[in-house]
N, C-alpha and C. Protein backbone atom coordinates (compact mmCIF):
# COMPACT_ATOMS: atom_id res chain seq x y z
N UNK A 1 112.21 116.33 134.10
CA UNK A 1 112.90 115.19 133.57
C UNK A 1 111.97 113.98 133.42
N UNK A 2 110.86 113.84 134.62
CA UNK A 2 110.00 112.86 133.80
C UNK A 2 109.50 112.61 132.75
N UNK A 3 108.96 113.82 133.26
CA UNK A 3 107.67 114.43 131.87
C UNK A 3 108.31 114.14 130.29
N UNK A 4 109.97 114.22 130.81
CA UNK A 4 110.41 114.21 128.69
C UNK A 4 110.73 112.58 129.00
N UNK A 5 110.92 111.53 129.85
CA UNK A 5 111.12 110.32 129.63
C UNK A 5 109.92 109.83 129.40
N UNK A 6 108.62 110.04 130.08
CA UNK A 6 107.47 109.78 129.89
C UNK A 6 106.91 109.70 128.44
N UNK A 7 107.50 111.28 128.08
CA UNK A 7 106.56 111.64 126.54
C UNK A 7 108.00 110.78 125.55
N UNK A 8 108.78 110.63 125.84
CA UNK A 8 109.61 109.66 124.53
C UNK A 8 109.15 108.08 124.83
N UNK A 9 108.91 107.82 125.82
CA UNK A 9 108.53 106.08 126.05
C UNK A 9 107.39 106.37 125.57
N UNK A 10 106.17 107.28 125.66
CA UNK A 10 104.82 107.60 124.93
C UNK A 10 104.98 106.70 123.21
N UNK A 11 106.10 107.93 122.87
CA UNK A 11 106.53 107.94 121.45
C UNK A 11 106.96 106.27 120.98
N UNK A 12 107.61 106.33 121.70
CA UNK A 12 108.43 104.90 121.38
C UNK A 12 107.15 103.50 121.40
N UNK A 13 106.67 104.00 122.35
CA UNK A 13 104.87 102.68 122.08
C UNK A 13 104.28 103.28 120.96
N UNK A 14 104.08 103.98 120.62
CA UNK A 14 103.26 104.78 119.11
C UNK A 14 103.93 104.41 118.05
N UNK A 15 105.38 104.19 118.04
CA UNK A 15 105.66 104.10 116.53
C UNK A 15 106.13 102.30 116.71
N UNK A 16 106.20 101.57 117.95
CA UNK A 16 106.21 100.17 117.66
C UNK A 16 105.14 99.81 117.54
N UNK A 17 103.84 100.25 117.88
CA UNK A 17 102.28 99.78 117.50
C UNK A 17 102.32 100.25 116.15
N UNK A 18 102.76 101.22 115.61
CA UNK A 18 102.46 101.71 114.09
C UNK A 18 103.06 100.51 113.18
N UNK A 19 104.60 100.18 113.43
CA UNK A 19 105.36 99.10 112.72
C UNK A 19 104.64 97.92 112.82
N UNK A 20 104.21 97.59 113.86
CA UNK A 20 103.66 96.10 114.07
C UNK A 20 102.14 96.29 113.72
N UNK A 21 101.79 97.30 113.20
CA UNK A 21 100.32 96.82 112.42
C UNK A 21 100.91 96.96 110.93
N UNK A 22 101.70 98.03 110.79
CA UNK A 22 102.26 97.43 109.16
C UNK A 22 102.55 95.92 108.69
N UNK A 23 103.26 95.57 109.95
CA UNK A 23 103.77 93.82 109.89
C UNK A 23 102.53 92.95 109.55
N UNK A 24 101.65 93.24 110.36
CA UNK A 24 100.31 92.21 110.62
C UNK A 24 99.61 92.39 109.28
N UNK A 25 99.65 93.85 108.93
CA UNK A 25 98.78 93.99 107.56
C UNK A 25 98.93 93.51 106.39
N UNK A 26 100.44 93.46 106.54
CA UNK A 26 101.23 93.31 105.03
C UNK A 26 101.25 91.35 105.06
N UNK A 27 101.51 91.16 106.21
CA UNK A 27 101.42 89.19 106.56
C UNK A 27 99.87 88.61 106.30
N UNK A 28 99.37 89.47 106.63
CA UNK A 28 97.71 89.09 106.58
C UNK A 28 97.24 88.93 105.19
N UNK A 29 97.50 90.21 104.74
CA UNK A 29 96.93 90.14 102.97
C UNK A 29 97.55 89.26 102.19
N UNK A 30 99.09 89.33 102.46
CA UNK A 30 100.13 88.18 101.82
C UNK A 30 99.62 87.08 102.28
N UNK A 31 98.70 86.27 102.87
CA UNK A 31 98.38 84.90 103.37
C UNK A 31 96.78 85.10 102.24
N UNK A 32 96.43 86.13 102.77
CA UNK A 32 94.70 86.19 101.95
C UNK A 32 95.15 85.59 100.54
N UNK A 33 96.33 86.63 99.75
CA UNK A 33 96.41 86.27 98.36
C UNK A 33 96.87 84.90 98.18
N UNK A 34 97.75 84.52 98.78
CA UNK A 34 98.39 83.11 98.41
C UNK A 34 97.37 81.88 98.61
N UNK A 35 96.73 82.45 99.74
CA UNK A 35 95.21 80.89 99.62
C UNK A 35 93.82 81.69 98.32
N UNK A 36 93.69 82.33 97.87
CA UNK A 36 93.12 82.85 96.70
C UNK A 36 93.67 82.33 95.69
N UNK A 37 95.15 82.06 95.76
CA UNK A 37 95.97 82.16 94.26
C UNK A 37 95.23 80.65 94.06
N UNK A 38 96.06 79.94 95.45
CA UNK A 38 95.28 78.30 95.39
C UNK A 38 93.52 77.98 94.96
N UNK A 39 93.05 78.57 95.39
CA UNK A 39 91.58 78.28 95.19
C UNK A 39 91.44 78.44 93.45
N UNK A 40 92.20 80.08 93.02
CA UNK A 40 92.54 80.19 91.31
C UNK A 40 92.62 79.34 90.76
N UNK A 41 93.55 79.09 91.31
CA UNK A 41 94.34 77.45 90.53
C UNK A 41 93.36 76.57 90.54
N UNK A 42 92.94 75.99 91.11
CA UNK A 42 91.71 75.12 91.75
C UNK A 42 90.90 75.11 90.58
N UNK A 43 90.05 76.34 90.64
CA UNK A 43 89.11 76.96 89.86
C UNK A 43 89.26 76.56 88.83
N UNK A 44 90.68 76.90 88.00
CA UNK A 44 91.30 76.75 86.44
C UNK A 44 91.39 75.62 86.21
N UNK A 45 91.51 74.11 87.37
CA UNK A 45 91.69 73.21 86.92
C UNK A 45 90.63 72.22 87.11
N UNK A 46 89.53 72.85 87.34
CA UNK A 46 88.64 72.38 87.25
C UNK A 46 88.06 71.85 88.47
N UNK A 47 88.97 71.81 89.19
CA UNK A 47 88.40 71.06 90.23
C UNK A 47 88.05 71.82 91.11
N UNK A 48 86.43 71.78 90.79
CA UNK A 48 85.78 72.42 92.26
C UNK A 48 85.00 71.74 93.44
N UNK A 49 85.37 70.99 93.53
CA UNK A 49 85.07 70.44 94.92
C UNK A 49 86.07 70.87 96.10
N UNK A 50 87.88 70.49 95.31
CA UNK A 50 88.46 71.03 96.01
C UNK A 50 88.76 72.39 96.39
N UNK A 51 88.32 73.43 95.41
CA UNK A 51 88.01 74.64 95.57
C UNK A 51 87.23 75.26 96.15
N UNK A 52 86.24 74.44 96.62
CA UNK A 52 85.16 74.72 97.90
C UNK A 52 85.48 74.50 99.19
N UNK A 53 86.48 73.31 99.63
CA UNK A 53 86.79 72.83 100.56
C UNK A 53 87.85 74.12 100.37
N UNK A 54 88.61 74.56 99.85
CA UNK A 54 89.98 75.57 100.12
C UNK A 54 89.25 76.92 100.37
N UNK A 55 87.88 77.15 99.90
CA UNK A 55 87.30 78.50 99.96
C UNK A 55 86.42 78.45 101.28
N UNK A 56 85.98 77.33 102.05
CA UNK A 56 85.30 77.00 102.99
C UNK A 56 86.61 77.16 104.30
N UNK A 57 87.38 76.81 103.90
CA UNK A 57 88.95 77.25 104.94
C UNK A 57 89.14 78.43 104.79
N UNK A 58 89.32 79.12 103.85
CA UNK A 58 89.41 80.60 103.53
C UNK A 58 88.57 81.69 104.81
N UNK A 59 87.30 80.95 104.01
CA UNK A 59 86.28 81.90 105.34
C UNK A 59 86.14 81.33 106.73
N UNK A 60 86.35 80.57 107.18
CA UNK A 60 86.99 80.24 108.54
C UNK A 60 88.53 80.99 109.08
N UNK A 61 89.15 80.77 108.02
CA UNK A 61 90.72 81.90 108.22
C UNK A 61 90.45 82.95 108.61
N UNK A 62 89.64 84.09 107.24
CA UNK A 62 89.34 84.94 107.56
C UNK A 62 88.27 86.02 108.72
N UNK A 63 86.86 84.76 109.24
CA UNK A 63 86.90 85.12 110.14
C UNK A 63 86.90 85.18 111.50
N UNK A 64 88.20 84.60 111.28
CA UNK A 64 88.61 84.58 113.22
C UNK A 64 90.00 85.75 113.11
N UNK A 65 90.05 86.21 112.14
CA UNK A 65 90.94 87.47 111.97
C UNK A 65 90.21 88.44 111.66
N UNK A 66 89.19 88.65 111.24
CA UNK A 66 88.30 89.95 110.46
C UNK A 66 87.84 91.00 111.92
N UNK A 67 87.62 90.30 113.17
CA UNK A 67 87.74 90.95 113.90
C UNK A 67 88.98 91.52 114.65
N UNK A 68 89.95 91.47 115.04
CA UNK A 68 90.74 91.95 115.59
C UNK A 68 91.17 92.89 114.28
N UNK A 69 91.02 92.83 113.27
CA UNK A 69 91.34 93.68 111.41
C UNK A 69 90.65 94.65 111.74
N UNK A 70 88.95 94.47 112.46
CA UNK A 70 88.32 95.96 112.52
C UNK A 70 88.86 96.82 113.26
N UNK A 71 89.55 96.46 114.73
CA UNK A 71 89.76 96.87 115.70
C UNK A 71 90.88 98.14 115.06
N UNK A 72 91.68 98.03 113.93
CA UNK A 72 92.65 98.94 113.66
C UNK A 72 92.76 99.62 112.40
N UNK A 73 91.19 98.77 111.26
CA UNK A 73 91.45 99.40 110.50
C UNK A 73 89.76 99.55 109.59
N UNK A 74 89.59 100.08 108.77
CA UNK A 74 88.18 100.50 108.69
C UNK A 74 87.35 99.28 108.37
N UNK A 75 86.21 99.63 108.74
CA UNK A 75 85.35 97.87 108.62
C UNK A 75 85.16 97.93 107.18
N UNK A 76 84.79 98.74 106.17
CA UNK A 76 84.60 98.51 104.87
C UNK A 76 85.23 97.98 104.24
N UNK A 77 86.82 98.28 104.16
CA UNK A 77 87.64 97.00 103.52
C UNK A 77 87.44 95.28 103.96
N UNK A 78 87.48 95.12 105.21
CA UNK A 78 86.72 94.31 105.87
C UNK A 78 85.44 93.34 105.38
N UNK A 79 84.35 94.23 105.27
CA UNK A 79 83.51 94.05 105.07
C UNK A 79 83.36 93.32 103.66
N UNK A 80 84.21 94.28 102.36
CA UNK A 80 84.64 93.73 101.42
C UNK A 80 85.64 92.38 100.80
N UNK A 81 86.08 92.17 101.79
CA UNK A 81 86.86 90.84 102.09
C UNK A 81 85.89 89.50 102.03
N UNK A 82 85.51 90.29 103.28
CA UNK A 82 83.87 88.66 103.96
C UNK A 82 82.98 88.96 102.54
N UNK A 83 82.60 89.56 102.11
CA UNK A 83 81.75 89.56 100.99
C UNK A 83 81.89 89.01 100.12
N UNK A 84 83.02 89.07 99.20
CA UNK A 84 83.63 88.42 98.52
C UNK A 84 83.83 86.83 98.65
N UNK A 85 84.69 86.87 99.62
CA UNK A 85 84.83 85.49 99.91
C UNK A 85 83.65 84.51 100.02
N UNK A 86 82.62 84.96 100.57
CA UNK A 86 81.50 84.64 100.64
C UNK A 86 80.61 84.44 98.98
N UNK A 87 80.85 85.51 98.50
CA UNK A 87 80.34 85.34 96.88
C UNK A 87 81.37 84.41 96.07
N UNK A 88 82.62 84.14 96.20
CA UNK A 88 83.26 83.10 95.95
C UNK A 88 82.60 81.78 96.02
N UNK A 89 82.71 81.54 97.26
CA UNK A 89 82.06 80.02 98.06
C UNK A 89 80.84 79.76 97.16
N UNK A 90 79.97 81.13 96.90
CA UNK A 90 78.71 80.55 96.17
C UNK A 90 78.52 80.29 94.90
N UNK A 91 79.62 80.91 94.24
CA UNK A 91 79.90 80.46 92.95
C UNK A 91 80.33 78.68 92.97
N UNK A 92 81.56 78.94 93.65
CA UNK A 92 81.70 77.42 93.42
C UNK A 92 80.89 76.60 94.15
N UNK A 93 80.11 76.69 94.82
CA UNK A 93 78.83 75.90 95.09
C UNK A 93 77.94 75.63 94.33
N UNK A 94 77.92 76.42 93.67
CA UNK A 94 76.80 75.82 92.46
C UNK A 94 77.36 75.77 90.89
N UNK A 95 78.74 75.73 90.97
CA UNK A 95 79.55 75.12 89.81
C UNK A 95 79.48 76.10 88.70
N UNK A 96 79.42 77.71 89.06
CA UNK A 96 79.56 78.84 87.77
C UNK A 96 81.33 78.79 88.13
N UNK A 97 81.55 78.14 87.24
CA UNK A 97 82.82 78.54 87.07
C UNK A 97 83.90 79.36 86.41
N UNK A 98 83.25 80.62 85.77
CA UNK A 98 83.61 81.66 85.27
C UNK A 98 83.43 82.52 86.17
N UNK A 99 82.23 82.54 86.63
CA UNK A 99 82.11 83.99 87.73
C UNK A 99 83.09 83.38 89.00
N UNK A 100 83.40 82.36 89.85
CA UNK A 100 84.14 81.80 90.14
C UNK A 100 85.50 82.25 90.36
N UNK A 101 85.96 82.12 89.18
CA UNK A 101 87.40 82.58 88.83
C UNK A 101 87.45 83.84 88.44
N UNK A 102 86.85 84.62 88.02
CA UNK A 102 86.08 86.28 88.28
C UNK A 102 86.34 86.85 89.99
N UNK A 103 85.49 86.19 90.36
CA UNK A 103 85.56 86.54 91.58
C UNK A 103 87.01 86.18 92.67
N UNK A 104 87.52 85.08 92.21
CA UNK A 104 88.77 84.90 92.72
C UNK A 104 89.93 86.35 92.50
N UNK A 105 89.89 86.09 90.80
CA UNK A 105 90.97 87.70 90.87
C UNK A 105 90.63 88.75 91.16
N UNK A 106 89.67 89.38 91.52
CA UNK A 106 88.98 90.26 92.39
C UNK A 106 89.34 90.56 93.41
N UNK A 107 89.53 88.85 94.39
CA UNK A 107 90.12 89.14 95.81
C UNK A 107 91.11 88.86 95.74
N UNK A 108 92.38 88.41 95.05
CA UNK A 108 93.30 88.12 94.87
C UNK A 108 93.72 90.05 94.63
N UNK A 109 92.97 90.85 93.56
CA UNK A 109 93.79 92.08 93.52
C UNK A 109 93.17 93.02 94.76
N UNK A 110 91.85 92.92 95.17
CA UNK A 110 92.05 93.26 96.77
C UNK A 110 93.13 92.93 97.45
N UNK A 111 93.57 92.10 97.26
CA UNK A 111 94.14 91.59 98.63
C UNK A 111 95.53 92.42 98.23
N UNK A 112 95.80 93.33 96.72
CA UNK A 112 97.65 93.77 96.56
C UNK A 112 97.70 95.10 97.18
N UNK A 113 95.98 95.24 96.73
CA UNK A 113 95.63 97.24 96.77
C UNK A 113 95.52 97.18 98.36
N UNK A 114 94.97 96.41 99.19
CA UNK A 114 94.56 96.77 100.52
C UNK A 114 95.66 97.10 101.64
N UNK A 115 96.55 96.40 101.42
CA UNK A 115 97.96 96.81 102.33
C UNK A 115 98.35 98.03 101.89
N UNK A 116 98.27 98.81 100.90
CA UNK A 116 98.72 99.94 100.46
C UNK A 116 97.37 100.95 100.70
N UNK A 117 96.54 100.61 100.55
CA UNK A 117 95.58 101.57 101.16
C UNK A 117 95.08 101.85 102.70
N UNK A 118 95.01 100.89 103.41
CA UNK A 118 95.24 100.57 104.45
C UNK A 118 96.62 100.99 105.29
N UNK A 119 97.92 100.82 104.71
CA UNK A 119 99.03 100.99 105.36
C UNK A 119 99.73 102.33 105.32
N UNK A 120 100.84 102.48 106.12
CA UNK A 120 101.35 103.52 105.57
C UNK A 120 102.27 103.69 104.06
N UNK A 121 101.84 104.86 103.54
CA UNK A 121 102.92 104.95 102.29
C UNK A 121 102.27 106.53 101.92
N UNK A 122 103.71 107.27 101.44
CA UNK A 122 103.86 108.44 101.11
C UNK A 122 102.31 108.89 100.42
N UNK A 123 102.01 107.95 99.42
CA UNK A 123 101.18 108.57 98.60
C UNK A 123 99.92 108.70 98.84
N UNK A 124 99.48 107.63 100.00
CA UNK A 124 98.07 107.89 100.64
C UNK A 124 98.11 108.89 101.74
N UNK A 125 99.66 109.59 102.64
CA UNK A 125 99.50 110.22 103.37
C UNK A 125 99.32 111.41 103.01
N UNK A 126 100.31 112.01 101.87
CA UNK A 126 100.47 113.32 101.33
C UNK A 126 99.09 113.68 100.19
């Protein structure tokens, strides 16, 4: 009688750690895109000063989260995140503002594909 209360409380921590990294993943990327969309916007309207200051927050956001992100899920997406963001910042640092906004929807459509590749769903399991 332990042994089966044991192995269902087992179960029961396995599939609330499974839900609550879906939660974190799907909240995380949904925050990545919505400060991307802003910086977009930014970008489009010309104003890049303030688009540096929003992309300079960006990579401070991202990494004081990029680590606890490796801890559960592969560093290459990861890796591709900080990269980006980082090639962002340098665009609008030196005022290419086409590659800029290039590079914004880039991580903006990272940021739709990665919860679905990353998360669970039928079509990446099967």
């Amino acid at each position: 009688m332990k042994r089966t209360v044991f192995a269902i409380v087992i179960i029961v921590v396995m599939l609330a750690a499974g839900i609550a990294e879906q939660i974190y993943l799907h909240h995380l990327f949904a925050e990545l895109n919505r400060q991307t969309q802003a910086i977009s916007l930014s970008v489009g309207a010309d104003d890049l000063p303030r688009a540096l200051e929003q992309t300079a927050d960006l990579q401070r956001w991202w990494e004081k989260r990029k680590h606890f992100l490796e801890a559960i899920v592969s560093h290459n997406e990861t890796k591709e995140v900080t990269l980006r963001i980082a090639e962002l910042r340098g665009y609008i640092a030196i005022d290419d503002r086409k590659s800029a906004y290039a590079t914004a929807a880039i991580l903006m459509e990272t940021s739709t594909n990665l919860p679905h590749l990353l998360g669970f769903s039928w079509d990446t399991v099967c």
